[in-house]
C-alpha atoms as a PDB file:
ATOM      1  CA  UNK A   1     -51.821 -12.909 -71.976  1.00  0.00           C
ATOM      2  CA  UNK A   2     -55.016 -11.150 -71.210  1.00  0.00           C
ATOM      3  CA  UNK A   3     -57.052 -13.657 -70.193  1.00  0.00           C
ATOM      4  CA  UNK A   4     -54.537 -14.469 -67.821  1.00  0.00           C
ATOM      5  CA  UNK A   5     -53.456 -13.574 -63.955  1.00  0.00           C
ATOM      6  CA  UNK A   6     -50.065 -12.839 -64.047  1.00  0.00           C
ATOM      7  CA  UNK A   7     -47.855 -12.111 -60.646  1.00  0.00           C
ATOM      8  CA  UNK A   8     -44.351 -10.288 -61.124  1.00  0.00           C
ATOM      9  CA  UNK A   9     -41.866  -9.796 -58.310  1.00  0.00           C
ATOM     10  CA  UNK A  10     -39.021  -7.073 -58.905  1.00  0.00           C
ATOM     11  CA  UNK A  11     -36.407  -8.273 -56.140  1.00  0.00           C
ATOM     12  CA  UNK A  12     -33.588  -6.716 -54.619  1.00  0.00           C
ATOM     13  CA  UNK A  13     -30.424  -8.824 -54.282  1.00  0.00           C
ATOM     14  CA  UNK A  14     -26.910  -8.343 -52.949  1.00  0.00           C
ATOM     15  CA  UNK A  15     -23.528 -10.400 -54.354  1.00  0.00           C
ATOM     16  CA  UNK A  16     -23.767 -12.915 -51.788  1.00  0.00           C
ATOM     17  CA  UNK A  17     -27.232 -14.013 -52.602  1.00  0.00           C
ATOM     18  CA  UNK A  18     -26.730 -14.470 -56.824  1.00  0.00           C
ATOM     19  CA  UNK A  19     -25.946 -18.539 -56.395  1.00  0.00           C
ATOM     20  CA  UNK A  20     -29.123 -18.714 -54.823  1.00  0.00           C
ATOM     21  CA  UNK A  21     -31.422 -16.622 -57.039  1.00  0.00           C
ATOM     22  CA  UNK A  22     -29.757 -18.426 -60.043  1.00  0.00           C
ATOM     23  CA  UNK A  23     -30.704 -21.697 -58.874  1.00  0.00           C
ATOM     24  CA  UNK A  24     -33.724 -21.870 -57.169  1.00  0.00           C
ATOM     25  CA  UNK A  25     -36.656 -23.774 -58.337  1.00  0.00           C
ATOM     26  CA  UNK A  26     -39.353 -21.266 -59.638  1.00  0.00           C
ATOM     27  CA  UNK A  27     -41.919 -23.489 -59.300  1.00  0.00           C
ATOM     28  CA  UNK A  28     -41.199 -23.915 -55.455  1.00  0.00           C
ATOM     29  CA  UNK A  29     -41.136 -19.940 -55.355  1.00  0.00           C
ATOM     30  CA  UNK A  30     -44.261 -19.904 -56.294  1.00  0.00           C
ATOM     31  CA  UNK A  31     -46.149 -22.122 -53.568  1.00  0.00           C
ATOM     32  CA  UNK A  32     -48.133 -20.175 -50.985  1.00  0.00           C
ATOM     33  CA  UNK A  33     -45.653 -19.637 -47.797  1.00  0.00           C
ATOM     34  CA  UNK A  34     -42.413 -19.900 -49.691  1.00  0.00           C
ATOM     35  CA  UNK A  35     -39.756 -18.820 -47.221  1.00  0.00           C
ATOM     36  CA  UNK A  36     -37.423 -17.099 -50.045  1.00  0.00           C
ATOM     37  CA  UNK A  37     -40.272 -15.213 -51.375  1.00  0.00           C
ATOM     38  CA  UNK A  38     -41.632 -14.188 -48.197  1.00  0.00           C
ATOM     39  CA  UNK A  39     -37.926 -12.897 -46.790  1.00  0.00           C
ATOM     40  CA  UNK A  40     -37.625 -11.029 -49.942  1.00  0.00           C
ATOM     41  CA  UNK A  41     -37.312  -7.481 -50.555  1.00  0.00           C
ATOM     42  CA  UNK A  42     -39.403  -7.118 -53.342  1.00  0.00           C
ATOM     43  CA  UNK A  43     -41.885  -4.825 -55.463  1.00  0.00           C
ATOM     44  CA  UNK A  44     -44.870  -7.151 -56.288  1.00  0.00           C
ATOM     45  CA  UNK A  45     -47.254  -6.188 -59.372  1.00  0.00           C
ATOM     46  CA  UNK A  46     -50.078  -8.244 -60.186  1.00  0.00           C
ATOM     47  CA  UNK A  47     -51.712  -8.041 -63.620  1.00  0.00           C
ATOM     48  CA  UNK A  48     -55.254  -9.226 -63.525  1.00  0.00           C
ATOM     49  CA  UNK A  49     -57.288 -10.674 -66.599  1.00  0.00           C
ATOM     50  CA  UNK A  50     -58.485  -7.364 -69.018  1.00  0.00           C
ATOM     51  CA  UNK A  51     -56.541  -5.125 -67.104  1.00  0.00           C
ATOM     52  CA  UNK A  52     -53.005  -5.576 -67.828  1.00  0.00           C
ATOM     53  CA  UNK A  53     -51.894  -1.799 -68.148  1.00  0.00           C
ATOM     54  CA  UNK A  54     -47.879  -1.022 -67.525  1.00  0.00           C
ATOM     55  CA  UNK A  55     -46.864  -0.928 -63.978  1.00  0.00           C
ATOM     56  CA  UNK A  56     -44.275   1.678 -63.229  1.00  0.00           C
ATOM     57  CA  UNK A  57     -41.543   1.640 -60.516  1.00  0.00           C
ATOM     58  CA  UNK A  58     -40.630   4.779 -60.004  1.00  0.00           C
ATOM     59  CA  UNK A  59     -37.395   5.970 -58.170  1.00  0.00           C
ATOM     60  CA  UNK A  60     -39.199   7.376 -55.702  1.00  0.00           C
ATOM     61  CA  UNK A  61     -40.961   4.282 -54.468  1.00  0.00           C
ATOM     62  CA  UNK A  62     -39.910   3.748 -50.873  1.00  0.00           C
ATOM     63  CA  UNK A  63     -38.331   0.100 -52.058  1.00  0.00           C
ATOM     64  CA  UNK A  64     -35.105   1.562 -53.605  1.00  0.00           C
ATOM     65  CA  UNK A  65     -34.145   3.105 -50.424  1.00  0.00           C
ATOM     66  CA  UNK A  66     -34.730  -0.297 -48.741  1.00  0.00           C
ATOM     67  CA  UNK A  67     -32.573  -1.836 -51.398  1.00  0.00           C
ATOM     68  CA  UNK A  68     -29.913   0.664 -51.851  1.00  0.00           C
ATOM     69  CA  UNK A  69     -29.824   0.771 -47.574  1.00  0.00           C
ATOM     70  CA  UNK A  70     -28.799  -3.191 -47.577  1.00  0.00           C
ATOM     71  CA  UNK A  71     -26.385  -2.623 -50.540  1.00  0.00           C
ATOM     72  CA  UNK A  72     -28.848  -4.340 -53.447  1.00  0.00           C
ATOM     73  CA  UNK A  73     -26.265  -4.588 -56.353  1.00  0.00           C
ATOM     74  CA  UNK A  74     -28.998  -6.673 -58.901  1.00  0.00           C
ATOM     75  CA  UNK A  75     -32.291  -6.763 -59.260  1.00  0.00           C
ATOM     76  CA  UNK A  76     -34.506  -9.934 -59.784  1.00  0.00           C
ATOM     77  CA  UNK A  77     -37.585 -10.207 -62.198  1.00  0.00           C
ATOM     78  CA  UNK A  78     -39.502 -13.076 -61.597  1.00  0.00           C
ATOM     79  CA  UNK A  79     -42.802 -13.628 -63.143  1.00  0.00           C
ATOM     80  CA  UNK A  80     -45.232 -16.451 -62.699  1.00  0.00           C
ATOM     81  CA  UNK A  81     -46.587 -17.562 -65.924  1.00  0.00           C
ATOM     82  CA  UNK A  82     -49.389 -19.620 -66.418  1.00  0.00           C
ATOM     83  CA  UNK A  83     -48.079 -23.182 -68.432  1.00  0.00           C
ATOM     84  CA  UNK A  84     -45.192 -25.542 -68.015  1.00  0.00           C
ATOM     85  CA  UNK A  85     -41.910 -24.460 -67.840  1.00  0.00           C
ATOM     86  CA  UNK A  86     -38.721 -27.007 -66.915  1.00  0.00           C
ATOM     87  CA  UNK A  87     -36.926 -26.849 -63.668  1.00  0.00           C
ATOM     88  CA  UNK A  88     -33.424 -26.545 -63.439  1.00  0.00           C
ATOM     89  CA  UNK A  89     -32.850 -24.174 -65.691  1.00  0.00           C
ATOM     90  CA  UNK A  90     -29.789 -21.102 -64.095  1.00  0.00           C
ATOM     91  CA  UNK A  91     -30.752 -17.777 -64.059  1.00  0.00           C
ATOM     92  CA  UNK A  92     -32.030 -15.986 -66.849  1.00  0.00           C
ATOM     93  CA  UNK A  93     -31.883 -19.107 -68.967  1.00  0.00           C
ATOM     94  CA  UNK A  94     -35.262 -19.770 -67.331  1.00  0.00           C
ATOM     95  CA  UNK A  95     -37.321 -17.307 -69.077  1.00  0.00           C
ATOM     96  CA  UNK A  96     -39.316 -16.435 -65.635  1.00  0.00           C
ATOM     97  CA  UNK A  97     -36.100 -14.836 -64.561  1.00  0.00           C
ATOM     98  CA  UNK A  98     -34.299 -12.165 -65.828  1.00  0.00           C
ATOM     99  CA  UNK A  99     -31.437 -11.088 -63.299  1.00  0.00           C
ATOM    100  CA  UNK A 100     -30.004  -7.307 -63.872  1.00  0.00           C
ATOM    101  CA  UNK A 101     -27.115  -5.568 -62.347  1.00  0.00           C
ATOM    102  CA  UNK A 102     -27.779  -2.063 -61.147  1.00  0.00           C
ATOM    103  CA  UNK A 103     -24.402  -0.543 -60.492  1.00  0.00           C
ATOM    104  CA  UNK A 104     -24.459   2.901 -61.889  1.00  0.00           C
ATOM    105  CA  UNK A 105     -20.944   1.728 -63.812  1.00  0.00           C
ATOM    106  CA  UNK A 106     -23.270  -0.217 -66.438  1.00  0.00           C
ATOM    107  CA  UNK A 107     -26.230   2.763 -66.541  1.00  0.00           C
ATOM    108  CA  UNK A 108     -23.870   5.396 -67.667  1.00  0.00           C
ATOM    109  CA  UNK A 109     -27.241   7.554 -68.749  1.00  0.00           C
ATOM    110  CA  UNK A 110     -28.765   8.380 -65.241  1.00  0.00           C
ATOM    111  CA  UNK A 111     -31.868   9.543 -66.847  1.00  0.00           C
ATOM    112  CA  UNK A 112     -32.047   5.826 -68.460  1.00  0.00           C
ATOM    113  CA  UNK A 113     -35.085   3.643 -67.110  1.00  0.00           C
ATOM    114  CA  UNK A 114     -35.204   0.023 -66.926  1.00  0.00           C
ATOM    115  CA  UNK A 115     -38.104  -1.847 -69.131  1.00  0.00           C
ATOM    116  CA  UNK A 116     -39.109  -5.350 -68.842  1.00  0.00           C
ATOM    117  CA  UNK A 117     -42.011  -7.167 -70.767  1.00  0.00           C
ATOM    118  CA  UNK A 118     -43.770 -10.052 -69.338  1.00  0.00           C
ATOM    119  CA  UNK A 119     -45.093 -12.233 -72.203  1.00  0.00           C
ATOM    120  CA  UNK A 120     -46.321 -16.172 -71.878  1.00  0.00           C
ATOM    121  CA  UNK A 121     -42.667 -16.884 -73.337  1.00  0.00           C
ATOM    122  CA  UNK A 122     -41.262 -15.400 -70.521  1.00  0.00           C
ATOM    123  CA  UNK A 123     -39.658 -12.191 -69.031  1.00  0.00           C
ATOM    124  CA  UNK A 124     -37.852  -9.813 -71.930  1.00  0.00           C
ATOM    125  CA  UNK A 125     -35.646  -7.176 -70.796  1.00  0.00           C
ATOM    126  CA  UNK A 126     -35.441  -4.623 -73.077  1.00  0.00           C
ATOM    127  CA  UNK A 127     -33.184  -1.715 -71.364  1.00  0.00           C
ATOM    128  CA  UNK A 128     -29.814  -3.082 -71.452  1.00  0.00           C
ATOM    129  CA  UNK A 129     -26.880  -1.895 -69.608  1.00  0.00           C
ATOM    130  CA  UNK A 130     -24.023  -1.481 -70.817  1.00  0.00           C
ATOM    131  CA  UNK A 131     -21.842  -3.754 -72.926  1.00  0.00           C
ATOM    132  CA  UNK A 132     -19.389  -6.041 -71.005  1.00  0.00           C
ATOM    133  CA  UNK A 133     -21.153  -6.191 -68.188  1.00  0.00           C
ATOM    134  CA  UNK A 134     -22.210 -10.293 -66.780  1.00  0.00           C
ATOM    135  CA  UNK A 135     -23.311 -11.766 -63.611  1.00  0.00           C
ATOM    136  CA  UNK A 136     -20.261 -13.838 -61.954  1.00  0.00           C
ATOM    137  CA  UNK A 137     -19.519 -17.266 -63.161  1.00  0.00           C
ATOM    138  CA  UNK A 138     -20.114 -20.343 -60.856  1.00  0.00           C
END
């Protein structure tokens, strides 16, 4: 992807909002003034064509205390790649998404970070938590 723009949101969500972030259309997202993206309380990193470099959230970034002050219980990556991807498509089955619980129950290593890789097939997460855990059915 480096000849590409790519735009990555990290967003902090609560229980009551997973149906939502599950569901909605990425593609609407993604438009200029979309209200769900603008109400959002969200880390945005933009990787620009030859200069695609890791980003690093650290936990000293003023957005976890924001997130962990209106009880954030997941967190969201959303990435908008260039190409076609369908619609309709739940959660992380839509590989723009990747949805990730943060409770400290599933991190039981507190020194353990979280790494994501944004590729043109989509959004890998690569730290796992631990085994058992899964976002509630619908």
């Amino acid at each position: 992807m480096k000849g590409s723009s790519v735009v990555v949101d990290v967003v902090g969500i609560n229980q009551s909002e997973i149906q939502k972030w599950q569901t909605y259309s990425l593609r609407k997202y993604w438009k200029p003034a979309d209200p769900l993206r603008q109400d959002a309380t969200k880390f945005t990193v933009s990787f620009l064509p030859g200069d695609q470099s890791p980003s690093l959230l650290t936990k000293t970034n003023q957005i976890w205390g924001k997130w962990l002050k209106s009880g954030v219980q997941y967190l969201v990556v959303v990435a908008d790649l260039p190409g076609v991807y369908d619609e309709g498509k739940i959660g992380s089955q839509d590989p723009r998404r990747q949805m990730i619980p943060i409770c400290k129950c599933y991190w039981p290593d507190k020194t353990q970070k979280l790494d994501f890789k944004v590729q043109a097939g989509g959004v890998t997460v690569n730290t796992m938590p631990r085994e058992g855990w899964s976002l509630p059915p619908w």
